[in-house]
Protein backbone atom coordinates (compact mmCIF):
# COMPACT_ATOMS: atom_id res chain seq x y z
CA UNK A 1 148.01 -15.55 -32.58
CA UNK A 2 145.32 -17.22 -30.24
CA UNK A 3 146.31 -21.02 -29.98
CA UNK A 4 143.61 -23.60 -31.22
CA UNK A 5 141.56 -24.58 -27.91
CA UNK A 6 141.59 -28.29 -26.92
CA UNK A 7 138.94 -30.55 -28.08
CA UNK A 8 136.10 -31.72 -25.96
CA UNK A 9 137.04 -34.90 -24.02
CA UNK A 10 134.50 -37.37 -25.78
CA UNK A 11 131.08 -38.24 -24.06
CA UNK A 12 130.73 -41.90 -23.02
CA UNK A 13 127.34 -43.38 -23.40
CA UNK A 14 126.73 -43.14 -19.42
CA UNK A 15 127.43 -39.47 -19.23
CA UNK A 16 125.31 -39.00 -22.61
CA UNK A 17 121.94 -40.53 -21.35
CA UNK A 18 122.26 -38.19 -18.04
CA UNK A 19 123.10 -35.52 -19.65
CA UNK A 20 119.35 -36.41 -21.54
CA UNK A 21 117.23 -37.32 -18.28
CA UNK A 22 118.45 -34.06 -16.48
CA UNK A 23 117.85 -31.81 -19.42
CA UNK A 24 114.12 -33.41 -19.95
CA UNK A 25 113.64 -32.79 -16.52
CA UNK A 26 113.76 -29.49 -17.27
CA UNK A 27 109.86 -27.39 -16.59
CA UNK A 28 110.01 -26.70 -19.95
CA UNK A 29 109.97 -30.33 -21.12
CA UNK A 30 107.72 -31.15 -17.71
CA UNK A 31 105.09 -28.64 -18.98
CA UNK A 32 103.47 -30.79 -21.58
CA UNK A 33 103.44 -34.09 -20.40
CA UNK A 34 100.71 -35.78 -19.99
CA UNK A 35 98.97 -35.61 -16.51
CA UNK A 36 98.55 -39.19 -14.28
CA UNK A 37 94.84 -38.84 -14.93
CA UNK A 38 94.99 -38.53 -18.86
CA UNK A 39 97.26 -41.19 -18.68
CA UNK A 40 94.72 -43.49 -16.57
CA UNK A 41 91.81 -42.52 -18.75
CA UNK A 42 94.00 -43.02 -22.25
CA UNK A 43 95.01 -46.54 -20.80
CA UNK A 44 91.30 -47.12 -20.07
CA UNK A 45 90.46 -46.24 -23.39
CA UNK A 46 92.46 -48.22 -25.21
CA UNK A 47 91.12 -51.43 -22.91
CA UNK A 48 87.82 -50.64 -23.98
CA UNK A 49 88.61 -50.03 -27.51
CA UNK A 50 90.58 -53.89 -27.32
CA UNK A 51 87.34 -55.41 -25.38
CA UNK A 52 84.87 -54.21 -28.28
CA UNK A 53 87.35 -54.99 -31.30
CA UNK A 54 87.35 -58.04 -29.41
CA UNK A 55 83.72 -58.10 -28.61
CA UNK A 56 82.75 -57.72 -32.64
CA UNK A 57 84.31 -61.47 -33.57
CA UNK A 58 83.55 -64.09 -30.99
CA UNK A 59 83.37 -67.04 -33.11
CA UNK A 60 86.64 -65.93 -34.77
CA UNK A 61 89.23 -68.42 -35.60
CA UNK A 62 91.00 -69.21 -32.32
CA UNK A 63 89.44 -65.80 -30.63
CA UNK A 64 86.04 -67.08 -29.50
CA UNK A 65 86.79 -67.64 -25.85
CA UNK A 66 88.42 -64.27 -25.71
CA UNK A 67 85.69 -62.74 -28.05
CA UNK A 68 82.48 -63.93 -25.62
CA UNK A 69 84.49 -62.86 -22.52
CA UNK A 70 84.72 -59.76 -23.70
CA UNK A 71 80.33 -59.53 -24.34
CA UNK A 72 80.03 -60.35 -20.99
CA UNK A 73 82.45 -57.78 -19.57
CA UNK A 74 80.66 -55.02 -21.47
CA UNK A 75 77.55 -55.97 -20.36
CA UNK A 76 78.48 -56.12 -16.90
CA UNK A 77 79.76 -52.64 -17.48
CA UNK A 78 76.23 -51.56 -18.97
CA UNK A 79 74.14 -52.65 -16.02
CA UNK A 80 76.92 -51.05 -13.48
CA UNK A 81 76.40 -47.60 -15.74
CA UNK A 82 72.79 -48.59 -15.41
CA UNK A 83 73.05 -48.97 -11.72
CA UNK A 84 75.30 -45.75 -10.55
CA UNK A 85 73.46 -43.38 -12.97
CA UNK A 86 69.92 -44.72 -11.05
CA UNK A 87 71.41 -44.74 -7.68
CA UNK A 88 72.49 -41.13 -8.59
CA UNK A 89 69.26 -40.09 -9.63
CA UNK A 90 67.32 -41.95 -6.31
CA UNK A 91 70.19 -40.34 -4.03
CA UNK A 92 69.57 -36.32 -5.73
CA UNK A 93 65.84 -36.03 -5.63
CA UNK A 94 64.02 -34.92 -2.57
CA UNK A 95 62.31 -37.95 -1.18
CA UNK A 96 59.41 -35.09 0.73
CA UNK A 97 58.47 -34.22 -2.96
CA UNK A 98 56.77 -38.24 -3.15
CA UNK A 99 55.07 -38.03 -0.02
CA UNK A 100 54.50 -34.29 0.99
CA UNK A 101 52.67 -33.00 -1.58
CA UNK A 102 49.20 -32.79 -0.01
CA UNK A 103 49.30 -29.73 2.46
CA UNK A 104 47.09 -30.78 4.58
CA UNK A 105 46.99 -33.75 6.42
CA UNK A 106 43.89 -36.10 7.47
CA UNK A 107 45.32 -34.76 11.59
CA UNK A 108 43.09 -32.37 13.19
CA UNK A 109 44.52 -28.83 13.47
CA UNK A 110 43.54 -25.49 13.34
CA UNK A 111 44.86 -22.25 11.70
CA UNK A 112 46.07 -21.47 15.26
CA UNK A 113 47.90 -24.96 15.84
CA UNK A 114 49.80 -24.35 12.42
CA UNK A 115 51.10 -20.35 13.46
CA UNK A 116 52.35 -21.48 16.68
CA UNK A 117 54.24 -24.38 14.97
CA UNK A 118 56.12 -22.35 12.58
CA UNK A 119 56.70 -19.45 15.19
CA UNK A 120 58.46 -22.34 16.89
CA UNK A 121 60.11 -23.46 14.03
CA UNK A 122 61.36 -19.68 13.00
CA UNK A 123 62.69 -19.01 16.48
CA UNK A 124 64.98 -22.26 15.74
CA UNK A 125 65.82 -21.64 12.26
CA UNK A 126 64.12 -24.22 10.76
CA UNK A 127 62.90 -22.40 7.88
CA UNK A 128 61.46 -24.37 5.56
CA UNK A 129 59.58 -26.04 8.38
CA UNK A 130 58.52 -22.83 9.35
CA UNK A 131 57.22 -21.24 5.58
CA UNK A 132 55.66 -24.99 5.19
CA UNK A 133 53.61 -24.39 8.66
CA UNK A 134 52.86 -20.83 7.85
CA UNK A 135 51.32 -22.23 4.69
CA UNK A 136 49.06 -24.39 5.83
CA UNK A 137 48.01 -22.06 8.83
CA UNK A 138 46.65 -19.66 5.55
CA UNK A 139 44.83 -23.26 4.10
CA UNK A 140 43.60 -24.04 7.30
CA UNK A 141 42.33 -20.28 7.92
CA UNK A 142 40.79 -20.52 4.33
CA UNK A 143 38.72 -23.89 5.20
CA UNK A 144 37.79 -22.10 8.83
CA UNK A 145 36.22 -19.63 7.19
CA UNK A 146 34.29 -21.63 3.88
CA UNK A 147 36.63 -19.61 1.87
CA UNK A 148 37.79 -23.12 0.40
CA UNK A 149 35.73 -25.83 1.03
CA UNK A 150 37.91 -28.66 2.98
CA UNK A 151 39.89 -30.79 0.69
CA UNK A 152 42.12 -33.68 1.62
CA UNK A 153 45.26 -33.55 -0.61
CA UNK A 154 45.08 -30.43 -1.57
CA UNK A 155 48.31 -29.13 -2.69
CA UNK A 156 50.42 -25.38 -2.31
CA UNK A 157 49.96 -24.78 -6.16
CA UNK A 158 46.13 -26.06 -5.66
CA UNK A 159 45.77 -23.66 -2.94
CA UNK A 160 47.15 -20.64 -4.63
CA UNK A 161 44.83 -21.31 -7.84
CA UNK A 162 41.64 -21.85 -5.06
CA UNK A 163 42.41 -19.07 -3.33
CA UNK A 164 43.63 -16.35 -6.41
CA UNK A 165 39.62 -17.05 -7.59
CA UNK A 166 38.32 -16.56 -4.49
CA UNK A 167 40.70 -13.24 -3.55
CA UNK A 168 41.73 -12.35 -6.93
CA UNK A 169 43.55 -9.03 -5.07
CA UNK A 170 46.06 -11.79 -3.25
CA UNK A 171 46.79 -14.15 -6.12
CA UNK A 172 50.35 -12.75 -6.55
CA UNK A 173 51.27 -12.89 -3.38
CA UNK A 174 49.73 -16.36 -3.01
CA UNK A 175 51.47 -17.65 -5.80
CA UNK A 176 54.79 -15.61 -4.00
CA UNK A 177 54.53 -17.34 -1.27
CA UNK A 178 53.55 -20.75 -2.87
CA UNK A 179 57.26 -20.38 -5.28
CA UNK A 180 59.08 -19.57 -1.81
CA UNK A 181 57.41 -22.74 -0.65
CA UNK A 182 58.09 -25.13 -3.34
CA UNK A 183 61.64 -24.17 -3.38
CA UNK A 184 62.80 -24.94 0.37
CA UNK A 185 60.23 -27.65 1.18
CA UNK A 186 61.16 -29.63 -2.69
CA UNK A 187 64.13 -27.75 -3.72
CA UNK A 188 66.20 -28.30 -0.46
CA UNK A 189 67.15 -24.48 -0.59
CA UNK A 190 67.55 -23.33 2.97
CA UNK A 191 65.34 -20.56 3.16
CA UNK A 192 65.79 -17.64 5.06
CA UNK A 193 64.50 -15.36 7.83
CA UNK A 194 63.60 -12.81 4.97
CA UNK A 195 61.73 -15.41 2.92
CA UNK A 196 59.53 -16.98 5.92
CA UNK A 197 58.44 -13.12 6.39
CA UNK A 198 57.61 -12.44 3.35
CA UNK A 199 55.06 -15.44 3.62
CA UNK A 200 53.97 -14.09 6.72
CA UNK A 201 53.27 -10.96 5.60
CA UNK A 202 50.93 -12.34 2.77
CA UNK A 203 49.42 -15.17 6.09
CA UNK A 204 48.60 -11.45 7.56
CA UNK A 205 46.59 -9.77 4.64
CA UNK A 206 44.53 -12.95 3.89
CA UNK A 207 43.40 -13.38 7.38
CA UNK A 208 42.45 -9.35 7.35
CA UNK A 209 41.18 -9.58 3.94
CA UNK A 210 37.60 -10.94 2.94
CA UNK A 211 36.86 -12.89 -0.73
CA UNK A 212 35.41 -11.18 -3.56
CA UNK A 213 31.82 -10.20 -3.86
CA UNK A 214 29.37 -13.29 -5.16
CA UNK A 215 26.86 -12.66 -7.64
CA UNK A 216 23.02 -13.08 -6.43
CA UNK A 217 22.96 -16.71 -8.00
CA UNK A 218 25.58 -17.75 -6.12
CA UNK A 219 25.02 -15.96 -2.67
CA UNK A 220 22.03 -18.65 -2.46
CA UNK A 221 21.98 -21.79 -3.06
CA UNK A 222 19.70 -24.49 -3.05
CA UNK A 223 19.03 -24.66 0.38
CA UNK A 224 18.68 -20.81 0.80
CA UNK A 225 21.94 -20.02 2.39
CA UNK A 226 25.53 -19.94 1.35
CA UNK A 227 28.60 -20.88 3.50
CA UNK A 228 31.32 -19.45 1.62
CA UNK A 229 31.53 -16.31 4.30
């Protein structure tokens, strides 16, 4: 016959609770618990739930002080939301779209002046320097030859608009070139070496291309002669 094996020595309470902290150390008890950041933003929750349950009662029975401290903490906390959320805003938007928006400026310049800039500005890789240059080297071609009539402030989309009446066979590529425009001068996108000739290549047909035929009304004006050739 087998003999009856010895009882366990018993535990003690010491050798019971680490017997407990090394088995929940185990990954498998790790696993689930709760992560230093839930446990910030569950301790920060429950402050805030306190401060309005506070918040709701000021004049309670020996709670005011507490109660109208806690108002002015949450409305400190409003006009710091307030603040970060507008500073955020400020920080993100492209300052160039407030002030840039006319492509022209009141400067003197000529088509020529504008093609040489953004030549320089491609050969660097300053792209959207160079597709905003190349832009208004096709406005400033336009007003050289009365195709638009000269127009202080006159914006990209203003151009393309102008210009698709008076070319109607470029007002596609106008409006192209405009989009590529609009999203590396006000949309902070980099642009690219494909993108600034793309825009060249539309600066090339409107310079070899003439604007639509007028009708008789319109090829004379008042005066006798028209300007828009």
């Amino acid at each position: 016959m087998i003999g009856r094996l010895p009882d366990p020595p018993p535990v003690d309470r010491e050798t019971a609770r680490e017997l407990a902290r090394r088995e929940l150390e185990k990954p498998v008890y790790q696993r689930d618990k709760p992560s230093w950041l839930e446990r910030t933003l569950d301790r920060f929750a429950e402050w805030l739930r306190d401060l309005f349950s506070h918040a709701q009662a000021p004049n309670a029975k020996g709670g005011g002080a507490e109660g109208w401290l806690s108002i002015g903490v949450i409305v400190l906390l409003v006009i710091l939301a307030a603040a970060v959320v507008l500073w955020l805003m400020r920080g993100g938007r492209n300052r160039r779209s407030a002030k840039d928006e006319a492509l022209l400026d009141d400067e003197p310049s000529t088509s020529a002046d504008h093609r040489t800039e953004a030549e320089r500005l491609a050969a660097a890789g300053e792209w959207p320097g160079a597709i905003r240059e190349r832009l208004r080297a096709m406005a400033r071609d336009l007003e050289e030859r009365a195709i638009l009539s000269p127009r202080p402030g006159r914006t990209a989309d203003e151009l393309a608009i102008e210009t698709g009446a008076a070319i109607p066979e470029l007002a596609d590529d106008l409006r192209t070139a405009v989009r590529i425009f609009d999203d590396v001068w006000y949309g902070d996108r980099p642009g690219s070496a494909e993108e600034y000739a793309r825009v060249t290549a539309v600066d090339d047909r409107l310079r070899s291309t003439k604007p639509k035929a007028l009708d008789d009304a319109d090829l004379l004006p008042a005066d006798g002669w028209s300007s828009r050739w």
